[in-house]
Every structure is written in structure tokens, then in C-alpha cells.
N, C-alpha and C. Protein backbone atom coordinates (compact mmCIF):
# COMPACT_ATOMS: atom_id res chain seq x y z
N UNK A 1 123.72 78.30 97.21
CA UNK A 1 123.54 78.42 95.76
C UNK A 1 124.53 77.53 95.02
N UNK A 2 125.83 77.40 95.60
CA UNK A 2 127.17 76.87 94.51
C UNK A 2 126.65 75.19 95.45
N UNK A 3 126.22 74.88 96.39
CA UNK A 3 125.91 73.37 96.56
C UNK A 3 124.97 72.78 95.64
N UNK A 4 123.68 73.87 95.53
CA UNK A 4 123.08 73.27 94.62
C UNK A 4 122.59 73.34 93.47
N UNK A 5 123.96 73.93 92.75
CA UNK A 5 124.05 74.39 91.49
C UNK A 5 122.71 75.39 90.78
N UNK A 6 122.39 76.31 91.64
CA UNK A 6 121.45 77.24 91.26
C UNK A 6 122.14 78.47 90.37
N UNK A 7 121.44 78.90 89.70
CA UNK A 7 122.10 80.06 88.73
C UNK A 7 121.50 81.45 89.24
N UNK A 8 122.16 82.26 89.87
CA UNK A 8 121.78 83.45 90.04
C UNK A 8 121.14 84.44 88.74
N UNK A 9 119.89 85.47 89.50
CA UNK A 9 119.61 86.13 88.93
C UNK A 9 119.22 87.51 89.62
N UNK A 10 120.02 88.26 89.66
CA UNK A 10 119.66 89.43 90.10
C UNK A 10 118.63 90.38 89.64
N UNK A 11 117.86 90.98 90.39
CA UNK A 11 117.01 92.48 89.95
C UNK A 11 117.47 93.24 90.98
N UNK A 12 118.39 94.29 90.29
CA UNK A 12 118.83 95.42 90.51
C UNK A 12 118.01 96.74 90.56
N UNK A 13 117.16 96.93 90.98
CA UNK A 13 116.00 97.92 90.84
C UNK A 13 116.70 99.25 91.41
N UNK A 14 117.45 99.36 92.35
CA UNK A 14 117.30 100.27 93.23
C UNK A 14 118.82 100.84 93.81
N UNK A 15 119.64 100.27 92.47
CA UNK A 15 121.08 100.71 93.06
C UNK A 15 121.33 102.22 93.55
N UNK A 16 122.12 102.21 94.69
CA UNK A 16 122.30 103.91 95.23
C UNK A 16 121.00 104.06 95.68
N UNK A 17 119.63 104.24 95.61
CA UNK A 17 118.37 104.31 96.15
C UNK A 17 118.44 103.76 98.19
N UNK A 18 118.75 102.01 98.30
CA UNK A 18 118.51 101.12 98.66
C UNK A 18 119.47 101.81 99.86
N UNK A 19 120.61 102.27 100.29
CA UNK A 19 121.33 102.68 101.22
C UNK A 19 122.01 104.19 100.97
N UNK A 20 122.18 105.03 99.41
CA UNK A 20 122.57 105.98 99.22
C UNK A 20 123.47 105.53 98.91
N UNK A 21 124.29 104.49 98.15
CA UNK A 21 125.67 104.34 98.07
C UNK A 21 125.75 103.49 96.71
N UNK A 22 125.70 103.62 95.59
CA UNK A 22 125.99 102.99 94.88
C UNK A 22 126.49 101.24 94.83
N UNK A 23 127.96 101.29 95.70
CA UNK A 23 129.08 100.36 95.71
C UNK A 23 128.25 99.71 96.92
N UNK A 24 128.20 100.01 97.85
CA UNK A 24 127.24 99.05 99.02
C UNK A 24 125.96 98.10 98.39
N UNK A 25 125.19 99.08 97.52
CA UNK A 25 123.81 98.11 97.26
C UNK A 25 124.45 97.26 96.02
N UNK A 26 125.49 96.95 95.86
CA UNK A 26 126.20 96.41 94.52
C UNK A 26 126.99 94.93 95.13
N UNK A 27 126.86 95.17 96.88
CA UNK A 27 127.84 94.31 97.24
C UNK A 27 127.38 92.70 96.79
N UNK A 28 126.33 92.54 97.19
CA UNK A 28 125.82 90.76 97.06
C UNK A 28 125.71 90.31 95.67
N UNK A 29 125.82 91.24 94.53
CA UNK A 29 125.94 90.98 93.32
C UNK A 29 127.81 90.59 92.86
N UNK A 30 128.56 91.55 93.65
CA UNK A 30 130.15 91.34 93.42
C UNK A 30 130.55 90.22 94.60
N UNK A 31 130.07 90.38 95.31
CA UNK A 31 130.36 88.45 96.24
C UNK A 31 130.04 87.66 95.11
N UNK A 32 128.96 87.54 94.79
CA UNK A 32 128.80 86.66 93.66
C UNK A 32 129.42 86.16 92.41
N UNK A 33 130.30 87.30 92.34
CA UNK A 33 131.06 87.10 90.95
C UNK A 33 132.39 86.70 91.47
N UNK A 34 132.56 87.21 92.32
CA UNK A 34 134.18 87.31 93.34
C UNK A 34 134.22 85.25 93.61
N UNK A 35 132.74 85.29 94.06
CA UNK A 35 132.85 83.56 94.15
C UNK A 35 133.04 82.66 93.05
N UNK A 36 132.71 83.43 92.06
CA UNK A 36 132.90 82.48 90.65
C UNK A 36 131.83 82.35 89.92
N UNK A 37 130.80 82.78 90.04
CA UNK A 37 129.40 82.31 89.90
C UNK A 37 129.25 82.98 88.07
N UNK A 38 128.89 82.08 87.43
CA UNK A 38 127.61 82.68 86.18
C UNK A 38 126.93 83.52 86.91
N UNK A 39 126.26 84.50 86.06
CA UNK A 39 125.01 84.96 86.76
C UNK A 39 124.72 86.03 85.60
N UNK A 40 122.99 86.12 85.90
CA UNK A 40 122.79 87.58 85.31
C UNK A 40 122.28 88.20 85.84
N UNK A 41 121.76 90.27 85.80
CA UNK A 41 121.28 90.90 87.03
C UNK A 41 120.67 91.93 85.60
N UNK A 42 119.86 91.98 85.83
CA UNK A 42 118.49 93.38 85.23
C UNK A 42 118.89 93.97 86.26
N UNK A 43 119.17 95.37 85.71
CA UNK A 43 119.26 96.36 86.22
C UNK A 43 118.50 97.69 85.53
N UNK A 44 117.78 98.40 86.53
CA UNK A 44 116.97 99.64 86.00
C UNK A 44 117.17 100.76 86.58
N UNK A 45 116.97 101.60 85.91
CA UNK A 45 117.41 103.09 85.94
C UNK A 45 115.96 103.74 85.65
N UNK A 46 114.74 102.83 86.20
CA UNK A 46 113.53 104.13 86.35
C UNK A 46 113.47 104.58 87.43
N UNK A 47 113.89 104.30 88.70
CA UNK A 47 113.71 104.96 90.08
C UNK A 47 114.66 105.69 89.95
N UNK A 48 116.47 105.12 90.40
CA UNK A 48 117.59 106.19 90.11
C UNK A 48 117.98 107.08 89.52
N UNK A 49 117.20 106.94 88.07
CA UNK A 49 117.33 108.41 87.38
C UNK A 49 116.26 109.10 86.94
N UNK A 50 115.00 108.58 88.01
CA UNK A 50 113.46 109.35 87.35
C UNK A 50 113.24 108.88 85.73
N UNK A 51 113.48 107.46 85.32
CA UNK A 51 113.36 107.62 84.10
C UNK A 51 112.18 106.25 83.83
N UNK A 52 111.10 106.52 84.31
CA UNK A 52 109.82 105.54 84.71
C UNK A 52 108.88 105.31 83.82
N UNK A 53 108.77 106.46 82.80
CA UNK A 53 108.04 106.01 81.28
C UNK A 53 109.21 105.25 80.05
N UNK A 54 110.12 105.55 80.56
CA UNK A 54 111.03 104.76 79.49
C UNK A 54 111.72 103.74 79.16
N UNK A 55 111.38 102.98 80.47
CA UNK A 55 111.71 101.24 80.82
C UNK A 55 113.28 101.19 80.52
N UNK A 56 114.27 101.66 81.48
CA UNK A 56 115.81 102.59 80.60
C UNK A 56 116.07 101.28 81.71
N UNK A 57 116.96 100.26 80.78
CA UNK A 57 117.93 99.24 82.17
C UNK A 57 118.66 98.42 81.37
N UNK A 58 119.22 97.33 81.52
CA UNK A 58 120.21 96.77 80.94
C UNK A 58 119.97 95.26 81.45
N UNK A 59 120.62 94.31 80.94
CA UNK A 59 120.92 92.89 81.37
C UNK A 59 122.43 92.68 80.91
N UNK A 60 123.17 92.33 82.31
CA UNK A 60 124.43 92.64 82.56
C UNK A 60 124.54 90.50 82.71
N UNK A 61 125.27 89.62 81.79
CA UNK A 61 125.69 88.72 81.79
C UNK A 61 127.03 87.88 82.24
N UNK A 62 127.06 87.74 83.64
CA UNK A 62 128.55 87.22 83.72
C UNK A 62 128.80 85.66 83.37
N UNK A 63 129.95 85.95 82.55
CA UNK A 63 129.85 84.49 82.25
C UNK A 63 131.90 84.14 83.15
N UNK A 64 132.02 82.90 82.94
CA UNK A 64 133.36 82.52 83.33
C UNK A 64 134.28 82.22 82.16
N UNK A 65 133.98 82.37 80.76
CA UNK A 65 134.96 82.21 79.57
C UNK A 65 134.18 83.37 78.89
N UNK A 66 134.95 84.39 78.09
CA UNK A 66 134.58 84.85 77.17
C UNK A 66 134.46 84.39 76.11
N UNK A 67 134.59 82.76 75.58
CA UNK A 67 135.21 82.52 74.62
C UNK A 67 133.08 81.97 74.25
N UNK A 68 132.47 82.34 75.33
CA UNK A 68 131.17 82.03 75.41
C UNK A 68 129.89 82.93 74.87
N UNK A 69 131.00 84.39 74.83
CA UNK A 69 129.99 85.39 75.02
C UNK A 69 129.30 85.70 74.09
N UNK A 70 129.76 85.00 72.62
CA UNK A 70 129.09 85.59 70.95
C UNK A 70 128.03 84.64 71.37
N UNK A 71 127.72 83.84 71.78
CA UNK A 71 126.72 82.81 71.85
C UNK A 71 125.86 83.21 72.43
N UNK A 72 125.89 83.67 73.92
CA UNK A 72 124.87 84.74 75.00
C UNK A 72 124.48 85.30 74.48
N UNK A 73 125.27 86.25 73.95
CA UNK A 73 125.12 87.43 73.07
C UNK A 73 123.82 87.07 72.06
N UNK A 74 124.20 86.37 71.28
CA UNK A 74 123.15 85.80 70.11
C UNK A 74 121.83 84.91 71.10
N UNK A 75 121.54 84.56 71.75
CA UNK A 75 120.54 84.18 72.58
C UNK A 75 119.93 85.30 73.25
N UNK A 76 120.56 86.16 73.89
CA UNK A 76 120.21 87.41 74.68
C UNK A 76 119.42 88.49 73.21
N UNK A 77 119.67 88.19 72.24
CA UNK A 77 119.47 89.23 70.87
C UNK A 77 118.05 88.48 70.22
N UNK A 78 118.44 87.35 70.18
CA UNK A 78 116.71 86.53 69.95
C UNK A 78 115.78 86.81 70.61
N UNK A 79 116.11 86.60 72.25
CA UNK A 79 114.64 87.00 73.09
C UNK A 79 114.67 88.53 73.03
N UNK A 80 115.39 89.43 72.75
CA UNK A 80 114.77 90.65 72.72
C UNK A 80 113.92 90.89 71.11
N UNK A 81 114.74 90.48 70.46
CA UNK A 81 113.95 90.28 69.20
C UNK A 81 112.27 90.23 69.11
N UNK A 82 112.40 88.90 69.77
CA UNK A 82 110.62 88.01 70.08
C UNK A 82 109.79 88.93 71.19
N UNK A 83 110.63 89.53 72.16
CA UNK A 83 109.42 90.42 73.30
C UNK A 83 109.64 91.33 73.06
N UNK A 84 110.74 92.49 72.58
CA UNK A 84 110.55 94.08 72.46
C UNK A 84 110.56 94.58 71.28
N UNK A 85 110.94 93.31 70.12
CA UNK A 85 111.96 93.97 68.95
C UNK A 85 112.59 95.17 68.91
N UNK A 86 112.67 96.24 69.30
CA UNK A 86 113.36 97.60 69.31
C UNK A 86 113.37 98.02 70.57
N UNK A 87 114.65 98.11 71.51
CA UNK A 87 114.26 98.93 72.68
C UNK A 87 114.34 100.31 72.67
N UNK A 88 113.09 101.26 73.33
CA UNK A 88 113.32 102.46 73.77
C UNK A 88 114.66 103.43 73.37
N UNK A 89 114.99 104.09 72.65
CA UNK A 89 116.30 105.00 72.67
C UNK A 89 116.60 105.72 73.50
N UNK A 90 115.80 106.79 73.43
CA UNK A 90 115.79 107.69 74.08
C UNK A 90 116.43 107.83 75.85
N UNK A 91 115.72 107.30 76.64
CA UNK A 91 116.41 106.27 77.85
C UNK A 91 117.47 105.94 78.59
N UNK A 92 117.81 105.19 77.27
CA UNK A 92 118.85 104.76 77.54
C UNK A 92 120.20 105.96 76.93
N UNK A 93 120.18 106.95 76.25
CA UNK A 93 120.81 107.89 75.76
C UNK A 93 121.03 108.78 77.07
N UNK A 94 119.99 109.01 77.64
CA UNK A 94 120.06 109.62 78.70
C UNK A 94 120.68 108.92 80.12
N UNK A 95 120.60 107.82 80.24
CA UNK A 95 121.76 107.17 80.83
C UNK A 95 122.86 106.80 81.06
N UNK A 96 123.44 106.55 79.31
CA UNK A 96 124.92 106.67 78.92
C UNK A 96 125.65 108.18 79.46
N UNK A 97 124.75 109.09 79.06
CA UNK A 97 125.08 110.46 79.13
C UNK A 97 125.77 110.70 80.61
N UNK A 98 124.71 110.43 81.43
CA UNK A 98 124.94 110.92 83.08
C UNK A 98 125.65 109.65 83.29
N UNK A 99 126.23 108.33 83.23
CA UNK A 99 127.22 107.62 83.39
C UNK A 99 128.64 107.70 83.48
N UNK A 100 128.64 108.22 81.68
CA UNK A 100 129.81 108.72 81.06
C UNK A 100 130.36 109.98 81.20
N UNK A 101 129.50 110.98 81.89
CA UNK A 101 130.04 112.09 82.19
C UNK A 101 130.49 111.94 83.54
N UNK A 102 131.86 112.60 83.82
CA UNK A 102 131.89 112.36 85.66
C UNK A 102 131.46 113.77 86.63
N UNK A 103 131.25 114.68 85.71
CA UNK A 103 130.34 115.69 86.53
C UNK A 103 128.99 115.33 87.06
N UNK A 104 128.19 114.71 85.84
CA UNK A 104 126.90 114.57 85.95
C UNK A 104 127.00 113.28 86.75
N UNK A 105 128.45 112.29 86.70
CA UNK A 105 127.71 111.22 86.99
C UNK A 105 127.72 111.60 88.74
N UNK A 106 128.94 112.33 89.46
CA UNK A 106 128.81 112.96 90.26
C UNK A 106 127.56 113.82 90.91
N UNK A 107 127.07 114.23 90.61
CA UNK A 107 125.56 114.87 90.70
C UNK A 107 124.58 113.79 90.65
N UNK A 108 124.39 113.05 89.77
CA UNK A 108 123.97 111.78 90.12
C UNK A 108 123.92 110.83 91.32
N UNK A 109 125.00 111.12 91.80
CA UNK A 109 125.47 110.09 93.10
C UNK A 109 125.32 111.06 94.19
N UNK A 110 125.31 112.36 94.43
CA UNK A 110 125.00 112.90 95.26
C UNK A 110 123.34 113.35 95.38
N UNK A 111 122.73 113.42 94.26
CA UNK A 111 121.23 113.11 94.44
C UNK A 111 120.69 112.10 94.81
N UNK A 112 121.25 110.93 94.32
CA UNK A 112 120.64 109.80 94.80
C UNK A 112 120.84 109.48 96.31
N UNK A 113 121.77 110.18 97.07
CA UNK A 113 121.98 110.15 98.42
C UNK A 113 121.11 110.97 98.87
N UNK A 114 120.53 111.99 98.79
CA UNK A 114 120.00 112.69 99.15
C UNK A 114 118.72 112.11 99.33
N UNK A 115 118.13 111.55 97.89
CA UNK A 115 116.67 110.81 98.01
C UNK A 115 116.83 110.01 99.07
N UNK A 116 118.07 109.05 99.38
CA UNK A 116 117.91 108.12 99.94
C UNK A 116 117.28 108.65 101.38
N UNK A 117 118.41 109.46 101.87
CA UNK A 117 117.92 110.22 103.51
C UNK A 117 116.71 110.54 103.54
N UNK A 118 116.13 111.10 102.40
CA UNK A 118 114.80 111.64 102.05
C UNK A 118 113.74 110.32 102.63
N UNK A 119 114.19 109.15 102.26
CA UNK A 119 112.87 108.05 102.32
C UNK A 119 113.06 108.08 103.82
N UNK A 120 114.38 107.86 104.08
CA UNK A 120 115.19 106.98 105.65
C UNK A 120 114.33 108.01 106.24
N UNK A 121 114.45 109.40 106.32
CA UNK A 121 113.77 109.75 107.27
C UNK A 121 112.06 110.23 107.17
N UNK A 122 111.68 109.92 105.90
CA UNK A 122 110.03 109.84 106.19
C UNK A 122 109.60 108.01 106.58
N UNK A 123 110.40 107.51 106.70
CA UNK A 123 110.16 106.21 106.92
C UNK A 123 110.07 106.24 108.69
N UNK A 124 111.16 107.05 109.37
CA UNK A 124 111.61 106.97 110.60
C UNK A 124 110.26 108.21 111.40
N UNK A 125 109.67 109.02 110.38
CA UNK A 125 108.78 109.38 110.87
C UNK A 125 107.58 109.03 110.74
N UNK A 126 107.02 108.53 109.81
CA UNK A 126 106.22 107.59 109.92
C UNK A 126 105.95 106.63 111.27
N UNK A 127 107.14 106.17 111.52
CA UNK A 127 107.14 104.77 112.40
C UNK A 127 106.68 105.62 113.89
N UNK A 128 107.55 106.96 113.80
CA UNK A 128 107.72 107.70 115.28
C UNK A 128 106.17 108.55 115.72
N UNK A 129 105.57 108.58 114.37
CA UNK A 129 104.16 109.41 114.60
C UNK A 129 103.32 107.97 115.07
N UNK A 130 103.20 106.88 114.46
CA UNK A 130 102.47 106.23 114.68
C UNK A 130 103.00 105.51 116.34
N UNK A 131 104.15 105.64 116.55
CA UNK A 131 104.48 104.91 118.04
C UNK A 131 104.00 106.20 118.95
N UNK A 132 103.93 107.36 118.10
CA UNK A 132 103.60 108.69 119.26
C UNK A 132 101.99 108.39 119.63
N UNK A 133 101.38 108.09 118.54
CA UNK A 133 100.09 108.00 118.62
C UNK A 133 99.43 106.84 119.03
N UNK A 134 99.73 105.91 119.75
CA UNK A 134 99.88 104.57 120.07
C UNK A 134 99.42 103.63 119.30
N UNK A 135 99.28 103.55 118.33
CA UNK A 135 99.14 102.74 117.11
C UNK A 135 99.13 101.43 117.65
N UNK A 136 98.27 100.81 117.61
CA UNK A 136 98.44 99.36 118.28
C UNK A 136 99.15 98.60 117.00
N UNK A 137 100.06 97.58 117.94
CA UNK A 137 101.27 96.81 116.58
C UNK A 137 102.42 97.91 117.07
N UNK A 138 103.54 96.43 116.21
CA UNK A 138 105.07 97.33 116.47
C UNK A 138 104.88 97.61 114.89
N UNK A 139 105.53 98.80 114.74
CA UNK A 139 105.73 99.88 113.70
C UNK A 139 107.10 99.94 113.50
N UNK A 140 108.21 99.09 114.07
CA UNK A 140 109.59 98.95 114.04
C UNK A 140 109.77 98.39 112.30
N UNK A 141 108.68 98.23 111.74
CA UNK A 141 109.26 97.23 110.38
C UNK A 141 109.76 98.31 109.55
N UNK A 142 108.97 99.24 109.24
CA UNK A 142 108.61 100.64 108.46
C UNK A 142 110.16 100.94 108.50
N UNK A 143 110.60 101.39 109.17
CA UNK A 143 111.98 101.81 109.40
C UNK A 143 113.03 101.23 109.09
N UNK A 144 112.97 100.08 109.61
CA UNK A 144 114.02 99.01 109.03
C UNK A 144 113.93 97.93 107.84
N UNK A 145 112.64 98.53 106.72
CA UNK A 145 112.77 98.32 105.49
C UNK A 145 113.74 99.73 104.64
N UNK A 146 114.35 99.43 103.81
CA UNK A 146 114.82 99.95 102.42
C UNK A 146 114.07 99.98 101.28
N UNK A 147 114.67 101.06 100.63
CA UNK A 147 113.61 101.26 99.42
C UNK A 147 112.50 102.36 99.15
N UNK A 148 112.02 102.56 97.97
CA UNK A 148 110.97 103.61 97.82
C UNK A 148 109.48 103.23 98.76
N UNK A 149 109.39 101.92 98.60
CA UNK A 149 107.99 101.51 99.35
C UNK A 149 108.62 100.90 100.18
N UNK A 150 107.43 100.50 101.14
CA UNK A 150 106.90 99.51 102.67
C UNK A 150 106.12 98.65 102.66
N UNK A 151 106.30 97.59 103.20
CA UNK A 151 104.82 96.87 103.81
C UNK A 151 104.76 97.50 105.04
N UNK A 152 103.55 97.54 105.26
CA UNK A 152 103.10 98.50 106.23
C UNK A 152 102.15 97.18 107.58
N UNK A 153 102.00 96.17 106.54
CA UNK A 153 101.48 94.89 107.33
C UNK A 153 99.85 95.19 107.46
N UNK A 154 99.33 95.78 106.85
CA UNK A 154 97.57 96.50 106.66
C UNK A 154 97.23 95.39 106.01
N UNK A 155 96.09 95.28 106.63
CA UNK A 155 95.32 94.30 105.94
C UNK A 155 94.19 94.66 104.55
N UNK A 156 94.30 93.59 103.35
CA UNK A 156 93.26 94.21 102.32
C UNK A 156 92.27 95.37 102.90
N UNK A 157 91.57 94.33 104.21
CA UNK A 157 90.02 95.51 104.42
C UNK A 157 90.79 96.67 104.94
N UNK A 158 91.71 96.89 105.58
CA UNK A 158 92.07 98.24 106.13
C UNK A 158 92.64 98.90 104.91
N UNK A 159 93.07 98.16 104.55
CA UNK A 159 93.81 99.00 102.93
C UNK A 159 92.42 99.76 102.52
N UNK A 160 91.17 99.04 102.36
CA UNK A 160 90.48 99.31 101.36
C UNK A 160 89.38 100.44 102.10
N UNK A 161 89.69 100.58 103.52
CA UNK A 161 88.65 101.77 104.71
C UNK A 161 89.51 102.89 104.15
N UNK A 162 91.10 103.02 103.98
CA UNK A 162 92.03 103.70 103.84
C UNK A 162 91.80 104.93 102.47
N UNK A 163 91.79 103.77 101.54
CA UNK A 163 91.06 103.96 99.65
C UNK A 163 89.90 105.06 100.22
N UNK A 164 88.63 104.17 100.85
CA UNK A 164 87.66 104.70 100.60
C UNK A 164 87.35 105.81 101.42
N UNK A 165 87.56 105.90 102.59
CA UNK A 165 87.54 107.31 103.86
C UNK A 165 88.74 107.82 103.77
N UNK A 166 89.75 107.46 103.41
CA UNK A 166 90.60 108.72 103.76
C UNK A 166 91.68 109.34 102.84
N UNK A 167 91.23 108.15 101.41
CA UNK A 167 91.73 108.63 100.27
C UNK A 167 93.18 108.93 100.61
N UNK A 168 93.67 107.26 101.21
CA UNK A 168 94.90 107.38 100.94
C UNK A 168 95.17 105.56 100.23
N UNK A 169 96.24 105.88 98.99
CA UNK A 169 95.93 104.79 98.18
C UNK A 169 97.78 104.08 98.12
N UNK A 170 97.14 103.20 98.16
CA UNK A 170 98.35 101.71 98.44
C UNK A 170 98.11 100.45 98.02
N UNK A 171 99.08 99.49 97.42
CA UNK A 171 98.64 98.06 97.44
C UNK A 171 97.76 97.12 97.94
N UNK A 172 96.77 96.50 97.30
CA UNK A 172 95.93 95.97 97.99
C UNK A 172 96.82 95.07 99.61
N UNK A 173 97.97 94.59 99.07
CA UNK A 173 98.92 93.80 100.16
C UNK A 173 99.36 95.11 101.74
N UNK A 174 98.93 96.13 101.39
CA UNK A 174 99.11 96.89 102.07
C UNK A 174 100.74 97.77 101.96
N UNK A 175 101.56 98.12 100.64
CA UNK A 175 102.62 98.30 100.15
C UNK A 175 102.32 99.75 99.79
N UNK A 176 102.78 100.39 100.63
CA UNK A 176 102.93 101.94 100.56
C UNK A 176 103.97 102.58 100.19
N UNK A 177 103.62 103.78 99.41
CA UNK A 177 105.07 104.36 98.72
C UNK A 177 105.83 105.40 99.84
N UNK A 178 106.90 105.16 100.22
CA UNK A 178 107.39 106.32 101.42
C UNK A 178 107.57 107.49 100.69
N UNK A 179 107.93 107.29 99.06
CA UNK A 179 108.67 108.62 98.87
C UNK A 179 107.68 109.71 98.45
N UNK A 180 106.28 109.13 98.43
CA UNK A 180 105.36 109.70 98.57
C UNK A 180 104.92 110.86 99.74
N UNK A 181 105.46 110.29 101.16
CA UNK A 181 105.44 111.09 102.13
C UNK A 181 106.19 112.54 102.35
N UNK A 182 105.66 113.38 102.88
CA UNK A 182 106.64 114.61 103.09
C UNK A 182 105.86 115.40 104.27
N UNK A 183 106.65 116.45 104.72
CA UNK A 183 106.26 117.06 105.78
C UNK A 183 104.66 117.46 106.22
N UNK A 184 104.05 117.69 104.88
CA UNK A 184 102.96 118.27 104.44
C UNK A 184 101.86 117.27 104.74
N UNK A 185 102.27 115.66 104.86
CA UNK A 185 100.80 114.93 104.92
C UNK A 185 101.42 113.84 105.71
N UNK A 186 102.36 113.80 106.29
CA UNK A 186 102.83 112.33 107.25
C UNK A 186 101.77 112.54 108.34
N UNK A 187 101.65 113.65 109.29
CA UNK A 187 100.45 113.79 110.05
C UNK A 187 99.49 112.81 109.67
N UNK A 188 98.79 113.44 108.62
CA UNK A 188 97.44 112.79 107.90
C UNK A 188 97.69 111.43 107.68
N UNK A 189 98.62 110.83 107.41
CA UNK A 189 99.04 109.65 106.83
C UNK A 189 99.00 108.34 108.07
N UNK A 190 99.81 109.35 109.12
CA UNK A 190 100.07 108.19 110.53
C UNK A 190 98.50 108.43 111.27
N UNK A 191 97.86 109.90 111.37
CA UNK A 191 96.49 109.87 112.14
C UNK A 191 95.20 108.83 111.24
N UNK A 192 95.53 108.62 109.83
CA UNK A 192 94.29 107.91 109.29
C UNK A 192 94.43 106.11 109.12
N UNK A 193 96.24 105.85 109.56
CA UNK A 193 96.48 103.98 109.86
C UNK A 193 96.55 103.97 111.08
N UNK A 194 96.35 104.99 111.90
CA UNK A 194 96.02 104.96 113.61
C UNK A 194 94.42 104.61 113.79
N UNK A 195 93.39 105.85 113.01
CA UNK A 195 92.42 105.46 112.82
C UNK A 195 91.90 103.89 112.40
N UNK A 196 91.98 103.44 111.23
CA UNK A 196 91.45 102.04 110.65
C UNK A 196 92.31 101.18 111.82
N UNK A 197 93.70 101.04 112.22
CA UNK A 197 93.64 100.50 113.14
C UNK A 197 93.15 99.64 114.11
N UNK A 198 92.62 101.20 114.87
CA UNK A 198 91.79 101.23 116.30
C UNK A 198 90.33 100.81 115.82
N UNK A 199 89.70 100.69 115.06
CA UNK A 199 89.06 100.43 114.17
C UNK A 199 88.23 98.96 114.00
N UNK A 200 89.86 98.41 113.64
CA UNK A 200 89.79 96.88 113.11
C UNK A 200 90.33 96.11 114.09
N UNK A 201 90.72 96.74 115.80
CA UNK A 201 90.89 96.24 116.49
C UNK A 201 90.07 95.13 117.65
């Protein structure tokens, strides 16, 4: 990036989500600054704090002089001007709140760990029902992605046998939501991409 003068831009979607740790999924953004770098990073708070109708996030600007920042500032205030004119309140009130408090923000950080294990291990069962069930294909990806969703590596037409027989619904790219999964339908979930599968084999 610093050879060939590229300007970083982060999307922060999924801080604390991505490993359960706040400061870990934060690391490749603070290398970045630690190196010297400009940069800017969107960051959102609809997955981490359930706040998904209210588009609640920020654009965090590093610059290397402050003596720069009324200027950003006034550029960063134009384009919101021209695409949102008014952002959302509400949202973002509710973000400051659980930030600025260190009880809540505490509770915060221990929920978001919790979700995290929550995906890690419907992800790890997922992978283990479908290797139980011999699922033709390695199923090793599922697991060793991060995050609320997967590629699952399904193809459109199997995506779309999936939709239509077994009324289970995902990205046409084949991008499934894990946190969707729970004890109650992973069965159903790994027996009906075992099915289309064997299928489309």
C-alpha cells in the first residue's frame, strides 16, 4: 500500500462480531495508523448492537496534521449534505449511550462475545453435520470463515433447488447467514445441502 501510494479505506462492519474481541478485529486498522498511513474506516453498529433499521455508524478520518482537519471536516459535511442531508438520531444516541457508559459498554463486550461463540460454533456444526453426512466437497471453508454469513460455495442452481424444495433462502452467490442457524434446524439445514448436493452431482 505505502509503495504504491494507495489510500486506505476501511469497512468496519463487524468489530467484536469477527473474533469476539473488540481490540483484535481493530488490529489491521491500528497497524495502519501505527505505520503512518492517512486513512478512513466506516464503521457500523447494525450487526454489533442489533441496530439494522437505523443505519447507526460513523466515518472515522485519520489524517497526519491536524492542522488539516477543518478542511476534511468541511468536505466530509458537503457529501453528507448532498446524500443524507440529516442523519438518523435516534441510532446513533443509542450508541453514544452504551459506549459512554462502562457498565453497558461492558455488557456490550460480553454479549458480543457470546454471539461470536454463538456463530463459531453453528458454523463448526454445520461443517461437522455435513462431513458426518458425507457431503461430497470439503466443508473445511464454513468453519474457517468469520462473521455473521458464509459462502457455502453452492451454486446459483443449487441455491435456487434449495429456495424452491426446501425453503431454505440464501444469496443467489450461495452466502448463507450462520447466525440464522440454531439447534432447532442445523439438522434440516446440513440434510437439505447434502440433498441438492448428491443431486447436482
Amino acid at each position: 500500500m505505502a509503495e504504491r501510494g494507495h489510500f486506505p479505506f476501511f469497512d468496519c462492519a463487524y468489530q467484536g462480531f469477527a473474533t469476539g474481541d473488540v481490540d483484535r478485529d481493530a488490529y489491521a486498522i491500528r497497524l495502519f495508523v501505527d505505520r503512518g498511513f492517512e486513512l478512513l474506516v466506516a464503521e457500523s453498529f447494525a450487526k454489533n448492537m442489533g441496530l439494522y433499521g437505523e443505519r447507526t455508524g460513523c466515518l472515522h478520518a485519520v489524517c497526519k496534521s491536524s492542522e488539516v482537519i477543518p478542511q476534511v471536516s468541511s468536505q466530509l459535511n458537503r457529501l453528507s449534505r448532498a446524500t443524507i442531508s440529516t442523519a438518523s438520531a435516534y441510532g446513533a444516541k443509542l450508541a453514544a449511550t452504551v459506549l459512554q457508559d462502562p457498565r453497558l459498554y461492558e455488557e456490550w463486550l460480553l454479549s458480543m462475545q457470546d454471539m461470536s461463540r454463538r456463530i463459531k460454533t453453528m458454523r463448526d456444526a454445520l461443517r461437522d453435520k455435513l462431513v458426518a453426512l458425507a457431503t461430497p466437497g470439503s466443508w473445511d471453508h464454513v468453519s474457517q470463515q468469520i462473521g455473521m454469513f458464509s459462502f457455502t460455495g453452492l451454486s446459483k442452481q443449487q441455491v435456487d433447488t434449495l429456495r424452491n424444495q426446501y425453503h431454505l433462502y440464501m444469496t443467489d452467490d450461495g452466502r448463507i447467514s450462520v447466525a440464522g442457524l440454531n439447534s432447532h434446524n442445523i439438522d434440516y439445514v446440513a440434510q437439505s445441502i447434502d440433498a441438492v448436493v448428491r443431486s447436482s452431482v
